[in-house]
Structures are given as C-alpha cells and as structure tokens.
PDB file of N, CA and C in Angstrom:
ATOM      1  N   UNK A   1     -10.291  16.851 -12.899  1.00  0.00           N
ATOM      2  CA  UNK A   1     -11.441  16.039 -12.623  1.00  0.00           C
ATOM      3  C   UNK A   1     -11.476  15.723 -11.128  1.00  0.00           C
ATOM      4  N   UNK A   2     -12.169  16.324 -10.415  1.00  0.00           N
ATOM      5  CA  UNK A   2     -12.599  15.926  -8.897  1.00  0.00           C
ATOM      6  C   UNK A   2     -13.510  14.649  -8.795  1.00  0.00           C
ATOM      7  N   UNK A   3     -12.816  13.624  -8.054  1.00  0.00           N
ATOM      8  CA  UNK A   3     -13.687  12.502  -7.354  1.00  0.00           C
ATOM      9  C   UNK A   3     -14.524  12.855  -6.130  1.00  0.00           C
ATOM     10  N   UNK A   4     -15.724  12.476  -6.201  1.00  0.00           N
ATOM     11  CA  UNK A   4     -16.473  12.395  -4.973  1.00  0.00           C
ATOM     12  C   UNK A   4     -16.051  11.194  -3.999  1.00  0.00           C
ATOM     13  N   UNK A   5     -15.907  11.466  -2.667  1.00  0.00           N
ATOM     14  CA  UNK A   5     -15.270  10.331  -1.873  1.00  0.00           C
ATOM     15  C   UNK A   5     -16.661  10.500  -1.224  1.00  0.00           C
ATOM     16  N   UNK A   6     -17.422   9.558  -0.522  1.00  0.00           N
ATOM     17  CA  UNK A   6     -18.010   9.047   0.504  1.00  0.00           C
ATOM     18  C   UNK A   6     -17.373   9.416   1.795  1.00  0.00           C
ATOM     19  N   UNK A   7     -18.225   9.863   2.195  1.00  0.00           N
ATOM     20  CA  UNK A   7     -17.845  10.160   3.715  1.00  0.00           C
ATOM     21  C   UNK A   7     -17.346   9.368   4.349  1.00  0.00           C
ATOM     22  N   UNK A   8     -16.356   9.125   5.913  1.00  0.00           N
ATOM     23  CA  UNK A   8     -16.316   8.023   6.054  1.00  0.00           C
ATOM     24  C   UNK A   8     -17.310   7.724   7.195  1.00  0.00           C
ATOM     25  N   UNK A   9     -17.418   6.685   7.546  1.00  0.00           N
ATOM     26  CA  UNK A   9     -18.466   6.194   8.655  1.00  0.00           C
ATOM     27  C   UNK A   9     -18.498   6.107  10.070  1.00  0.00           C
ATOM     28  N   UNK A  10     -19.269   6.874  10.225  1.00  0.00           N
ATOM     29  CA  UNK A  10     -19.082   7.341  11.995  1.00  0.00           C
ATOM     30  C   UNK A  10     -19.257   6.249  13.087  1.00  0.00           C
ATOM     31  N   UNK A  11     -20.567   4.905  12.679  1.00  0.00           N
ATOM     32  CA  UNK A  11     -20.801   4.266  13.367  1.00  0.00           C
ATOM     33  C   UNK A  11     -19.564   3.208  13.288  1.00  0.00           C
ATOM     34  N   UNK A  12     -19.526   2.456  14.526  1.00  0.00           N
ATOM     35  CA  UNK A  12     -17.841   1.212  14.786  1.00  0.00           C
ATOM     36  C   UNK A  12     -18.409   0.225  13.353  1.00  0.00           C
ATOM     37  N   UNK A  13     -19.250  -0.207  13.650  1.00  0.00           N
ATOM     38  CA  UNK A  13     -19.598  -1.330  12.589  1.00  0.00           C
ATOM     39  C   UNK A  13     -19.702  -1.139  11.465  1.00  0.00           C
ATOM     40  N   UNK A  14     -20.004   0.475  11.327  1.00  0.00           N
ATOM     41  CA  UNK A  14     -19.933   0.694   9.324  1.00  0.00           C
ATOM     42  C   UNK A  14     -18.330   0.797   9.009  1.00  0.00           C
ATOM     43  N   UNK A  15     -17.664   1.569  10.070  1.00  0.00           N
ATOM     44  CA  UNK A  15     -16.424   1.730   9.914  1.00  0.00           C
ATOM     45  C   UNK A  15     -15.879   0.577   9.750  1.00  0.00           C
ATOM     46  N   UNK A  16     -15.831  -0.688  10.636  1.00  0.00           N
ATOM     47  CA  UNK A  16     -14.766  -1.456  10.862  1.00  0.00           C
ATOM     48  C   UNK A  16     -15.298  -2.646   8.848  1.00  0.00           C
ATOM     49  N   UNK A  17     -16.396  -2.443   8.942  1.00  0.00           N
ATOM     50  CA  UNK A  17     -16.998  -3.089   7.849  1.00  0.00           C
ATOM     51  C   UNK A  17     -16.013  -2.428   6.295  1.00  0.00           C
ATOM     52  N   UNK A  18     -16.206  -0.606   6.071  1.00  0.00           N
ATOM     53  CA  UNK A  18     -15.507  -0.142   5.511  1.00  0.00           C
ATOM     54  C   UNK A  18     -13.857  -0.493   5.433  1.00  0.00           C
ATOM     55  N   UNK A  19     -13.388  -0.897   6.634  1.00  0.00           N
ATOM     56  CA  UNK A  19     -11.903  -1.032   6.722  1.00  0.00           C
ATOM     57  C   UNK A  19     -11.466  -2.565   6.331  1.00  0.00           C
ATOM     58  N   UNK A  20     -12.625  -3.188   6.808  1.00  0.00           N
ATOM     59  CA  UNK A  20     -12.283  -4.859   5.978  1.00  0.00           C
ATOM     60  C   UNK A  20     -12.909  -5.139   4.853  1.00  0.00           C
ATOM     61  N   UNK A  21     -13.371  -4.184   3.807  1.00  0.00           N
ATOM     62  CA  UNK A  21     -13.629  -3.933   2.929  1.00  0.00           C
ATOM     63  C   UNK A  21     -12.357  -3.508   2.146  1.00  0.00           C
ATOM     64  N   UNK A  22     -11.939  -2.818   2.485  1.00  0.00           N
ATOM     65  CA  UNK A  22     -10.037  -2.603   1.424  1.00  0.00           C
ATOM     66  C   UNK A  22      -9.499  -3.255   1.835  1.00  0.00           C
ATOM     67  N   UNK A  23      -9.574  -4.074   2.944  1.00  0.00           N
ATOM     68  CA  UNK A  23      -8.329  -5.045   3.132  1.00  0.00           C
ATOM     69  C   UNK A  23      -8.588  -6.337   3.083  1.00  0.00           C
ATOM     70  N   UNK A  24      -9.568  -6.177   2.405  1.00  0.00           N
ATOM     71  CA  UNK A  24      -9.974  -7.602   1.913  1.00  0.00           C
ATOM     72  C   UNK A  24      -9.241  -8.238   0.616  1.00  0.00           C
ATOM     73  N   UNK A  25      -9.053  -9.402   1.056  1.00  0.00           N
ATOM     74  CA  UNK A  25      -7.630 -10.289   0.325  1.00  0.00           C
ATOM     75  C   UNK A  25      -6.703  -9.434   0.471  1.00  0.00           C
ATOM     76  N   UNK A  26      -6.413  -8.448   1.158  1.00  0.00           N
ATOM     77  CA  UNK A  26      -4.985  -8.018   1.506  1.00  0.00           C
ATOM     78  C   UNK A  26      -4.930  -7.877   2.981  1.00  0.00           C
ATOM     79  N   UNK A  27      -3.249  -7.325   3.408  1.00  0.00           N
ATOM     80  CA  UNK A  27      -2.663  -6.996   4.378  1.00  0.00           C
ATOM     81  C   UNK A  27      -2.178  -5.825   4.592  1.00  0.00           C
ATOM     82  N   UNK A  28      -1.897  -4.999   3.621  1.00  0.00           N
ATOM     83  CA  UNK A  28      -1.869  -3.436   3.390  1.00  0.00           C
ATOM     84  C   UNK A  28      -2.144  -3.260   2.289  1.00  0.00           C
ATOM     85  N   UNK A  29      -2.182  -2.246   3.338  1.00  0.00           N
ATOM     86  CA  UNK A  29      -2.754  -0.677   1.605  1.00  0.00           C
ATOM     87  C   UNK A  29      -1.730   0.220   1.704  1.00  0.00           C
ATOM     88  N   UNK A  30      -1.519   1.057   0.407  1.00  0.00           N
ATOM     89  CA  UNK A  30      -0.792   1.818   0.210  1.00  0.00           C
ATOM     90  C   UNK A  30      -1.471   3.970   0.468  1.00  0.00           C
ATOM     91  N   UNK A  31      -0.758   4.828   0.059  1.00  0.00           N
ATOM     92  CA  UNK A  31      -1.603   5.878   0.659  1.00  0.00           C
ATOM     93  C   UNK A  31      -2.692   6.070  -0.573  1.00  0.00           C
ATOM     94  N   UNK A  32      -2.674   5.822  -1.892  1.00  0.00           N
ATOM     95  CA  UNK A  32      -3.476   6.633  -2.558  1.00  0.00           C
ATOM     96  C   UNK A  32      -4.647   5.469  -2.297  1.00  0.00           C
ATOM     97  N   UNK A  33      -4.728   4.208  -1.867  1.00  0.00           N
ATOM     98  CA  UNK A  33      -5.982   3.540  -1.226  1.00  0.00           C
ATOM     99  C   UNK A  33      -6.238   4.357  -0.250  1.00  0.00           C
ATOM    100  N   UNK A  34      -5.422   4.566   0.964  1.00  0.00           N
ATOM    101  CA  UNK A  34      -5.874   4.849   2.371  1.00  0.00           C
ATOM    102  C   UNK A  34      -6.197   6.492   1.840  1.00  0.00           C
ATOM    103  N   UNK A  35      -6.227   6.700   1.099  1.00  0.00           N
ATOM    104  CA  UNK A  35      -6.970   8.658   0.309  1.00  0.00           C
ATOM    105  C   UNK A  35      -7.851   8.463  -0.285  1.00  0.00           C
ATOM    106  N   UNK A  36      -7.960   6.918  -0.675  1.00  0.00           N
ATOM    107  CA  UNK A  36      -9.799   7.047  -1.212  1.00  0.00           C
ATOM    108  C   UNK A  36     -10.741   6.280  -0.273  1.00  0.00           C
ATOM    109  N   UNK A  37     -10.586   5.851   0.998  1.00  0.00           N
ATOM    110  CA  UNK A  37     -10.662   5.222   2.243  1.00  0.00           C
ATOM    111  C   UNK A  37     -11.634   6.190   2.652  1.00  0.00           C
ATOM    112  N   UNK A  38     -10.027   7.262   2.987  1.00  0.00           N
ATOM    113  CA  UNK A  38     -10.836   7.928   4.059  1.00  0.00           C
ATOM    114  C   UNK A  38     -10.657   9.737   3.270  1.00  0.00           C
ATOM    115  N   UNK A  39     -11.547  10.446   3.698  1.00  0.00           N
ATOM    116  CA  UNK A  39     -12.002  11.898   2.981  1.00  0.00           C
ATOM    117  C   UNK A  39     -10.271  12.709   2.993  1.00  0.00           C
ATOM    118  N   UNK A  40      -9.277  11.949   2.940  1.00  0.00           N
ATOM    119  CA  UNK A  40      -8.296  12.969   3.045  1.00  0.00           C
ATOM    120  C   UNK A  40      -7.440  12.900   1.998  1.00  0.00           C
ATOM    121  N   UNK A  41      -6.983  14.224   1.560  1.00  0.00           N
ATOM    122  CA  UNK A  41      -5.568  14.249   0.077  1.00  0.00           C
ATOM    123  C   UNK A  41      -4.583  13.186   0.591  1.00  0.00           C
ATOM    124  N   UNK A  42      -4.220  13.118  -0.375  1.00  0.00           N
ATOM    125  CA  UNK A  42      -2.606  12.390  -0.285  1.00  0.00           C
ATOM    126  C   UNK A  42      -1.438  13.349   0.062  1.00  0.00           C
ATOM    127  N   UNK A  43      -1.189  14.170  -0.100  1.00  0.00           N
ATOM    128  CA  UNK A  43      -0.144  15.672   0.479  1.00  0.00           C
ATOM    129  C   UNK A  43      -0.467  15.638   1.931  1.00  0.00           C
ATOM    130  N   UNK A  44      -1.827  15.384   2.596  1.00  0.00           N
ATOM    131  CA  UNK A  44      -2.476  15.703   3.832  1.00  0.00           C
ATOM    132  C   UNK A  44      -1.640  14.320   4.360  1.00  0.00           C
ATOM    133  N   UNK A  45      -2.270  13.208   4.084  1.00  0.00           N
ATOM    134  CA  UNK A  45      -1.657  12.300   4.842  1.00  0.00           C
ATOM    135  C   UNK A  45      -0.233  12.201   5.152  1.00  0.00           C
ATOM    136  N   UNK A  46       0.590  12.841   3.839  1.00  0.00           N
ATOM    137  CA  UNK A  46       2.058  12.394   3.909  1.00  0.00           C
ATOM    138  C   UNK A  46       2.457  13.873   5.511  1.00  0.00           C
ATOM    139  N   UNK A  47       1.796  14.588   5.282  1.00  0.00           N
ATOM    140  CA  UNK A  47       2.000  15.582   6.905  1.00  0.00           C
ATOM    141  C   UNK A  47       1.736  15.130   8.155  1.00  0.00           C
ATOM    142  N   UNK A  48       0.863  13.884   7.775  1.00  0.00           N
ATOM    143  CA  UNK A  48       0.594  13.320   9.292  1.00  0.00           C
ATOM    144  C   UNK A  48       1.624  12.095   9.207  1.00  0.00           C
ATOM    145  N   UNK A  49       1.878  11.469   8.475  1.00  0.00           N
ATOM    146  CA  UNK A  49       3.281  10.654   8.340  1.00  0.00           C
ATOM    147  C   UNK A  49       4.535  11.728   9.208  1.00  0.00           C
ATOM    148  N   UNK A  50       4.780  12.567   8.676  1.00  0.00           N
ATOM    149  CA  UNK A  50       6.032  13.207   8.835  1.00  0.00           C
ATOM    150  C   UNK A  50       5.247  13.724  10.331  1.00  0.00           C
ATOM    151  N   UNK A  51       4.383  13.973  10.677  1.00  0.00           N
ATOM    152  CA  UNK A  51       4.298  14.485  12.121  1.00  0.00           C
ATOM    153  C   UNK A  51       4.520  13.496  12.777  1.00  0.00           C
ATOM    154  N   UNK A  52       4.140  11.961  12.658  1.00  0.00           N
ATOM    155  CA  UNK A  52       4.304  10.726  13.595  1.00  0.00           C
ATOM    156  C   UNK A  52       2.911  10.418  13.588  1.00  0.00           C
ATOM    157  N   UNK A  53       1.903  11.280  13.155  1.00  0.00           N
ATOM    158  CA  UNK A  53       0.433  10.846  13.763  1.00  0.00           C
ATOM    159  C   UNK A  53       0.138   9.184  12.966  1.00  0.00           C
ATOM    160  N   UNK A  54       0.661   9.157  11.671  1.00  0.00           N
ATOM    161  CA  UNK A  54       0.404   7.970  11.143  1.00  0.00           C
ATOM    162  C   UNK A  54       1.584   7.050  10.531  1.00  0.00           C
ATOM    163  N   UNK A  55       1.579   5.661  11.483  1.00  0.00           N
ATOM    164  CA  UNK A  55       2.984   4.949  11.244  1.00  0.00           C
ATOM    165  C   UNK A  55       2.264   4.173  10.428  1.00  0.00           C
ATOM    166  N   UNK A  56       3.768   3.465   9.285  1.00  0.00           N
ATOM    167  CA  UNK A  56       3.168   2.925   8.650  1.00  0.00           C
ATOM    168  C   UNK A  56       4.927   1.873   8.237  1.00  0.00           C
ATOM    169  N   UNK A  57       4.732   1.406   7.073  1.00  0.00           N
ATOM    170  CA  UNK A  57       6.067   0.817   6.708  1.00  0.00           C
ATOM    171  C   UNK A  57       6.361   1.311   5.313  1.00  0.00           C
ATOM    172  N   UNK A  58       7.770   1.205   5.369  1.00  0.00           N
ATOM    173  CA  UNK A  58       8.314   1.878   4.089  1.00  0.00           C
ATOM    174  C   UNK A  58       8.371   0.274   3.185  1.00  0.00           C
ATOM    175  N   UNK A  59       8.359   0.410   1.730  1.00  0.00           N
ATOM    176  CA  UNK A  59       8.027  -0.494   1.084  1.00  0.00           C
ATOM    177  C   UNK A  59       9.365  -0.230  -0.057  1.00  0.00           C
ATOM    178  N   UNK A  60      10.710  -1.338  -0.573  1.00  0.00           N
ATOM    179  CA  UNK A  60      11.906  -0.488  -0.741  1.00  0.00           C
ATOM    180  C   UNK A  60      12.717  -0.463  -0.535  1.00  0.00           C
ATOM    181  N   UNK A  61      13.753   0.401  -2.068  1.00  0.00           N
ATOM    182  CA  UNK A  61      15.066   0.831  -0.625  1.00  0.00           C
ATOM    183  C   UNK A  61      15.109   2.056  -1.027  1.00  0.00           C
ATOM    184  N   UNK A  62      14.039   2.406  -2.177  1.00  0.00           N
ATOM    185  CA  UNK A  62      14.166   3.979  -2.637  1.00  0.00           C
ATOM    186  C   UNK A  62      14.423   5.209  -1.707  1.00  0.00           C
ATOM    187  N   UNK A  63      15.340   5.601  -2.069  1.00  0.00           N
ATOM    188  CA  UNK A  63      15.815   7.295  -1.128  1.00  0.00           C
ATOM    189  C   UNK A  63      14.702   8.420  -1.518  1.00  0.00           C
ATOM    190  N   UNK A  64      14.414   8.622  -2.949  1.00  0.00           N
ATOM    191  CA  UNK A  64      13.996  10.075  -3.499  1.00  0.00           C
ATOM    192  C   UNK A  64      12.401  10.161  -3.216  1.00  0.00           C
ATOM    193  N   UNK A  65      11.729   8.527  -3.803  1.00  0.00           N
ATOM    194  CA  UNK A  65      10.320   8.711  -3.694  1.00  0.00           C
ATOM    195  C   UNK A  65      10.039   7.087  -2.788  1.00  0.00           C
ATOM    196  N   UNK A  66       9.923   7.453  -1.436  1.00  0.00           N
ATOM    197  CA  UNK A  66       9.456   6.628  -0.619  1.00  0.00           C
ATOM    198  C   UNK A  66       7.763   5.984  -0.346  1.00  0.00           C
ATOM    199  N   UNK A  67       7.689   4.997  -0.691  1.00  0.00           N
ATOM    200  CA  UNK A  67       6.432   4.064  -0.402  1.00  0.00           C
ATOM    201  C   UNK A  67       6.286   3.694   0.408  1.00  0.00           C
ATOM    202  N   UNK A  68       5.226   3.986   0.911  1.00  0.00           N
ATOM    203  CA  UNK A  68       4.579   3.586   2.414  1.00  0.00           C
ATOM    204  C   UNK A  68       3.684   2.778   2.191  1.00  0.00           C
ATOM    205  N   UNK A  69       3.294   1.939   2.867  1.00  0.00           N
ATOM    206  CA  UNK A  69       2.360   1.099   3.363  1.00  0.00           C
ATOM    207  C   UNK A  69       1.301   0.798   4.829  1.00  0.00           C
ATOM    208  N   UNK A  70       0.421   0.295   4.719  1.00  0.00           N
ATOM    209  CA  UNK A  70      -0.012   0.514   6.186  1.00  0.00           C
ATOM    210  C   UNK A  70      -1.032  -0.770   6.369  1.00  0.00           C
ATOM    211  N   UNK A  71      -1.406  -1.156   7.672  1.00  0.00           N
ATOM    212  CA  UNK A  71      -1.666  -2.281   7.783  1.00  0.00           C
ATOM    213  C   UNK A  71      -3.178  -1.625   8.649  1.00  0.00           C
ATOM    214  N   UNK A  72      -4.308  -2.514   8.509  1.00  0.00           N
ATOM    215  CA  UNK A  72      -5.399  -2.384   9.320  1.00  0.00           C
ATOM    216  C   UNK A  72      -5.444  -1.639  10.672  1.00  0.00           C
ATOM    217  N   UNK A  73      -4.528  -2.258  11.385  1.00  0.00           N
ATOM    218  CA  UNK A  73      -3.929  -1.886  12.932  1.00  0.00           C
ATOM    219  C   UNK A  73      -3.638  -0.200  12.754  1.00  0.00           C
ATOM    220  N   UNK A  74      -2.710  -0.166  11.938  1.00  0.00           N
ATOM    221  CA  UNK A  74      -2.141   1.521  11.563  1.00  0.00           C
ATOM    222  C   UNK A  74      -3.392   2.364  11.087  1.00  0.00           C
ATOM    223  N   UNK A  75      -4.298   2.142  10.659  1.00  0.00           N
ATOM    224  CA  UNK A  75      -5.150   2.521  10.010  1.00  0.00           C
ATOM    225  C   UNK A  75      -6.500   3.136  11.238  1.00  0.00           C
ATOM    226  N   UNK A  76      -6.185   2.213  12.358  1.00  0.00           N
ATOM    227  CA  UNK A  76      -7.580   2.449  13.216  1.00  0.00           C
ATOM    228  C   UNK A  76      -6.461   3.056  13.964  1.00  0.00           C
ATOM    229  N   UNK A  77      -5.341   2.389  14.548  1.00  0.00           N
ATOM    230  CA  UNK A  77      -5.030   3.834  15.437  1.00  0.00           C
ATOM    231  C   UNK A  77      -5.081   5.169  15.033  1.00  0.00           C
ATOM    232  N   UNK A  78      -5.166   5.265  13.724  1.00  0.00           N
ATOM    233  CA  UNK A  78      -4.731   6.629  13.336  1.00  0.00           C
ATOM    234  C   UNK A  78      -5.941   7.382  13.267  1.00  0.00           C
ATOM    235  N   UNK A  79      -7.364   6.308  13.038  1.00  0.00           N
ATOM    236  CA  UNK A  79      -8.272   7.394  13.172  1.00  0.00           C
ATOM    237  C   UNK A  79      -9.090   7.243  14.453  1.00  0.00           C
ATOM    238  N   UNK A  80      -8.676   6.538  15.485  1.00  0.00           N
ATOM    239  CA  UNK A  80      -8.734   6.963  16.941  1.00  0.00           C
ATOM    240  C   UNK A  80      -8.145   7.966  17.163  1.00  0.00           C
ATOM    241  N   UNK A  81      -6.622   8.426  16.694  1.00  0.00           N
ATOM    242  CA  UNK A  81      -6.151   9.157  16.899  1.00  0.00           C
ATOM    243  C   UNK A  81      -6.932  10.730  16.540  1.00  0.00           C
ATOM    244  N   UNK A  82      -7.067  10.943  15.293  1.00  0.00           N
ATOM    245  CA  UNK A  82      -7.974  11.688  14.694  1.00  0.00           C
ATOM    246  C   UNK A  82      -9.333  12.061  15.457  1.00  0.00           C
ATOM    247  N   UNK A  83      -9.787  10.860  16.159  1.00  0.00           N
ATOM    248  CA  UNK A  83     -11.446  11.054  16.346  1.00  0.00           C
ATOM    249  C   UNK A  83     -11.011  12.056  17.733  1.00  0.00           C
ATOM    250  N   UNK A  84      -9.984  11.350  18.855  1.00  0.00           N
ATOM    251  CA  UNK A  84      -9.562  11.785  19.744  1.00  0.00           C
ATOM    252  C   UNK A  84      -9.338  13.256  19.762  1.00  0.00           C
ATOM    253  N   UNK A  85      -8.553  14.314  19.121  1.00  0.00           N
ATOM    254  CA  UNK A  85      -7.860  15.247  18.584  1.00  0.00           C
ATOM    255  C   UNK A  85      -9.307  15.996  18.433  1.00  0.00           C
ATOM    256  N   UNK A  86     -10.379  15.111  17.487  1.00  0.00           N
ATOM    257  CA  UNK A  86     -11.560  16.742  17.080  1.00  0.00           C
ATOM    258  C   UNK A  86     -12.212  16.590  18.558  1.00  0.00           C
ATOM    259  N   UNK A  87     -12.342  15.925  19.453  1.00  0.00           N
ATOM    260  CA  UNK A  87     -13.477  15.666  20.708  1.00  0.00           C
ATOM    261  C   UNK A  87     -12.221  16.649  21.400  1.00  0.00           C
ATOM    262  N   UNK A  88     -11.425  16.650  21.833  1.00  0.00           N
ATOM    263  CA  UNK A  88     -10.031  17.505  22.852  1.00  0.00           C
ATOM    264  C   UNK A  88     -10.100  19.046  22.111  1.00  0.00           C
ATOM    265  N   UNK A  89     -10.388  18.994  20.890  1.00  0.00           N
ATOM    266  CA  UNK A  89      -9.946  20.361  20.313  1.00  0.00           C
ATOM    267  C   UNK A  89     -11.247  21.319  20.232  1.00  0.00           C
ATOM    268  N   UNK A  90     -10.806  22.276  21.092  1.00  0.00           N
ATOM    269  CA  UNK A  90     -12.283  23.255  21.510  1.00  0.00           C
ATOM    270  C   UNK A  90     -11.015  24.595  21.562  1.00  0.00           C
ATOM    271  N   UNK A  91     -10.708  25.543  19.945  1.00  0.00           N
ATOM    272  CA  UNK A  91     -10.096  26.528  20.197  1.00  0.00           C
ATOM    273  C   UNK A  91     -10.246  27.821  20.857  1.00  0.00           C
ATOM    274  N   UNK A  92      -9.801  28.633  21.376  1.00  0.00           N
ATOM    275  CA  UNK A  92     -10.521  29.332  21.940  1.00  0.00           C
ATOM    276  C   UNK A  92     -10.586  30.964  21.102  1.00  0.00           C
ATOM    277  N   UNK A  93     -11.484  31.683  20.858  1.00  0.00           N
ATOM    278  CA  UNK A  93     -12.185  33.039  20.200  1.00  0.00           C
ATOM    279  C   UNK A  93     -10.614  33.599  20.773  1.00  0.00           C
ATOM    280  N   UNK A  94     -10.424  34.455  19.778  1.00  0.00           N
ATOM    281  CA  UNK A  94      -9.614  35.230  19.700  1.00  0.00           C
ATOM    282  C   UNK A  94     -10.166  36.766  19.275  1.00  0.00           C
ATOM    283  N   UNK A  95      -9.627  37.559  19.209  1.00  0.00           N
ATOM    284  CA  UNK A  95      -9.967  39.061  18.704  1.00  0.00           C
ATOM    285  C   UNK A  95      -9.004  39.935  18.219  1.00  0.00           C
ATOM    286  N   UNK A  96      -9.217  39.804  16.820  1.00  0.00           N
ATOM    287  CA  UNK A  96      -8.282  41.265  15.937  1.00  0.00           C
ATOM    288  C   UNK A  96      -8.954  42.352  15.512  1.00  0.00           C
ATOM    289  N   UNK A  97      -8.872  43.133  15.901  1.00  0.00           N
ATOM    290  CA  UNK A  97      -9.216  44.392  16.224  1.00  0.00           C
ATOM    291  C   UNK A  97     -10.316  44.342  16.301  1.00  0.00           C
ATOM    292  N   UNK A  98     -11.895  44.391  15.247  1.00  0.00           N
ATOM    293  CA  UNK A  98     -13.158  44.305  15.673  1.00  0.00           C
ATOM    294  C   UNK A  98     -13.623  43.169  15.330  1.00  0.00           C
ATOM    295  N   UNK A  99     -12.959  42.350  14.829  1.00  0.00           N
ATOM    296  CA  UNK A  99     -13.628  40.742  14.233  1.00  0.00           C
ATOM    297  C   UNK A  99     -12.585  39.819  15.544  1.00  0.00           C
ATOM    298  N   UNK A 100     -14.180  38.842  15.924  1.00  0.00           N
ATOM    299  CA  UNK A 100     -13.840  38.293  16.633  1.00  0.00           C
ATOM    300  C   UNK A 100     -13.589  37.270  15.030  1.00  0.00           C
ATOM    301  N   UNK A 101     -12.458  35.946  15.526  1.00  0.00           N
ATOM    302  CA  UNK A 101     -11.870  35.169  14.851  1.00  0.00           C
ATOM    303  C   UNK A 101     -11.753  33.618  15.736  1.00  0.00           C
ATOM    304  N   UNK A 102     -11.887  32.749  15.163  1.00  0.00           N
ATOM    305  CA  UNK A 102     -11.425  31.497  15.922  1.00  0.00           C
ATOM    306  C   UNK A 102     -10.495  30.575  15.078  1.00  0.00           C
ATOM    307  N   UNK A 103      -9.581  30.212  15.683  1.00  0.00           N
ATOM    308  CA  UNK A 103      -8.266  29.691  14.990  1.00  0.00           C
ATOM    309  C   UNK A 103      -8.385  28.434  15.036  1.00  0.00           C
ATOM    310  N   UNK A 104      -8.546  27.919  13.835  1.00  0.00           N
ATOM    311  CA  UNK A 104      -7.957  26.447  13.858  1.00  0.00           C
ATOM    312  C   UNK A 104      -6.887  25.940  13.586  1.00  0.00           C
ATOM    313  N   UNK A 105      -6.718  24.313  14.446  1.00  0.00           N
ATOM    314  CA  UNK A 105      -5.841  23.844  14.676  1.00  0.00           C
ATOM    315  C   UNK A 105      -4.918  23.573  13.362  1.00  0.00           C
ATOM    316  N   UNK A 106      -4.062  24.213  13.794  1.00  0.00           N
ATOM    317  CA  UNK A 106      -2.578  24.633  12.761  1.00  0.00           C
ATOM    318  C   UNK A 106      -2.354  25.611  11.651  1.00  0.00           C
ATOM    319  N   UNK A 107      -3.673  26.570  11.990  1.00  0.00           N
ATOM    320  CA  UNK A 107      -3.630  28.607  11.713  1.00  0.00           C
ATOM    321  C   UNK A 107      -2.506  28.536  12.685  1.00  0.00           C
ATOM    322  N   UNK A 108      -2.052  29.753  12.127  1.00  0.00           N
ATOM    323  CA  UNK A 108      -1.130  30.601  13.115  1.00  0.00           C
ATOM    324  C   UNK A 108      -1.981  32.161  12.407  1.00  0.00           C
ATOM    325  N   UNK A 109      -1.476  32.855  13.497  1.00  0.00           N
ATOM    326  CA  UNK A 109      -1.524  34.094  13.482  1.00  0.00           C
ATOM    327  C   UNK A 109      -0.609  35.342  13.990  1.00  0.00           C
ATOM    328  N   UNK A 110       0.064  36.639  12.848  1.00  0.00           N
ATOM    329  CA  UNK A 110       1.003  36.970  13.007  1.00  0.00           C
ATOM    330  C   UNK A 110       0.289  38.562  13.195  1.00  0.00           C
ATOM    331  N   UNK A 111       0.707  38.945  14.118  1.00  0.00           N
ATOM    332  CA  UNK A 111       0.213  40.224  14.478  1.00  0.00           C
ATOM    333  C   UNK A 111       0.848  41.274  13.732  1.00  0.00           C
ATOM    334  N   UNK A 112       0.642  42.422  12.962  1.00  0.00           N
ATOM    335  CA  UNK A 112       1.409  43.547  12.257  1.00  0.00           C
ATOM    336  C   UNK A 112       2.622  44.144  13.198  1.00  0.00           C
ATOM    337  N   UNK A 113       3.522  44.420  12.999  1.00  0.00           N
ATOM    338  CA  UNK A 113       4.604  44.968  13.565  1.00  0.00           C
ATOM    339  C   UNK A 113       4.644  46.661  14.383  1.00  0.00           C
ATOM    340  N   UNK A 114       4.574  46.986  15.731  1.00  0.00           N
ATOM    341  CA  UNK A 114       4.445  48.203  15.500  1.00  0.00           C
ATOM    342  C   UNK A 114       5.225  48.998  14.495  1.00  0.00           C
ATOM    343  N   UNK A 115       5.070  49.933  14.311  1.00  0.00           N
ATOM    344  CA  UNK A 115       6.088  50.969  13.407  1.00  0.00           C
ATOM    345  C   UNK A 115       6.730  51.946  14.352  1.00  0.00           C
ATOM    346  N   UNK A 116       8.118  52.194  14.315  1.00  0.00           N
ATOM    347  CA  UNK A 116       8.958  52.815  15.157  1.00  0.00           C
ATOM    348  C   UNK A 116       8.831  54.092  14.567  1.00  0.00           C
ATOM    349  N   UNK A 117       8.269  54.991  14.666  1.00  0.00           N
ATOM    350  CA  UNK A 117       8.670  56.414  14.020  1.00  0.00           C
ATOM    351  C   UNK A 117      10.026  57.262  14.441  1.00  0.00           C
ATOM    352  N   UNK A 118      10.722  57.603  13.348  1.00  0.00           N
ATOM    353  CA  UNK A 118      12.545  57.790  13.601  1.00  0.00           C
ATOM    354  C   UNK A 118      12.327  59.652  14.126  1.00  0.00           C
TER     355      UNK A 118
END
C-alpha cells in the first residue's frame, strides 16, 4: 500500500508553518514522522544520518536497532542543507559512446574493461 505524501513547501512561511505543525506539543520527532514530513523514505534518511548530512540524537542504549530523534533546529538545518546542495549541483553531460548521459549526484559510472587479446 503506497501513501501519498504532500509535497513539501517551498515558500519560508508554508514551510516553517509545516514544521511547527509536527512539533507541535512536542520537542522531537522521530524518523518515520520526519518521512512523512518531508517526501523522503526512511532507508534514504538513515544514509544521510550515516553521511553526517543529518544530526540528530540517539534515543537509548540499544546497540542492534538505534533510535534517533531530531529536534526542529536539526530539521531546518538539514533542509537548508538539502536546498543548498540542489542550487550548487549543476552535473556536467557526459558521453558513452553515442548517448550523451548526465550523472546524478551519487551515479557512478564504470567504464567496460579493455580486453587484452593473448
């Protein structure tokens, strides 16, 4: 069953309205709030956790399955951070063999190996 998420809101005031909207009567949110927040999986966020892009607090003393938490503050840096990143990121055209291609940020691309003929 797929949920439809709402986009999130481009303008400061719908946004900041949206963000004191979940944190209303609270002080954090946890990730599967901050995944229906904002348009992103929960697998996605925990990659920007582990990259550093999004700090947050561990909630706990669990080793195996760690709970995070995150506070308003964590929440807007992270999508300053984000907004920052798509305005900077202009990849540049690439070309494999007759298709031109443009790579996005965190494609890789592995070129075929020549073949050594013995």
């Amino acid at each position: 069953m797929t949920r439809s998420r709402a986009p999130l809101p481009t303008d400061r005031t719908e946004l900041g309205q949206a963000l004191e909207d979940a944190f209303a009567g609270r002080v954090t949110i946890g990730v599967p709030e901050l995944a229906t927040l904002i348009p992103m999986h929960r697998e996605t966020i925990a990659r920007h956790i582990a990259a550093g892009n999004l700090v947050g607090r561990l909630k706990g003393l669990g080793r195996t399955r760690r709970h995070r938490f995150f506070t308003i503050a964590d929440v807007m840096r992270f999508l300053r951070l984000m907004a920052d990143e798509t305005r900077t990121l202009t990849p540049a055209p690439s070309n494999v063999g007759d298709l031109p291609i443009r790579l996005q940020r965190g494609m890789r691309m592995t070129l075929p190996s020549k073949r050594r003929s013995s």
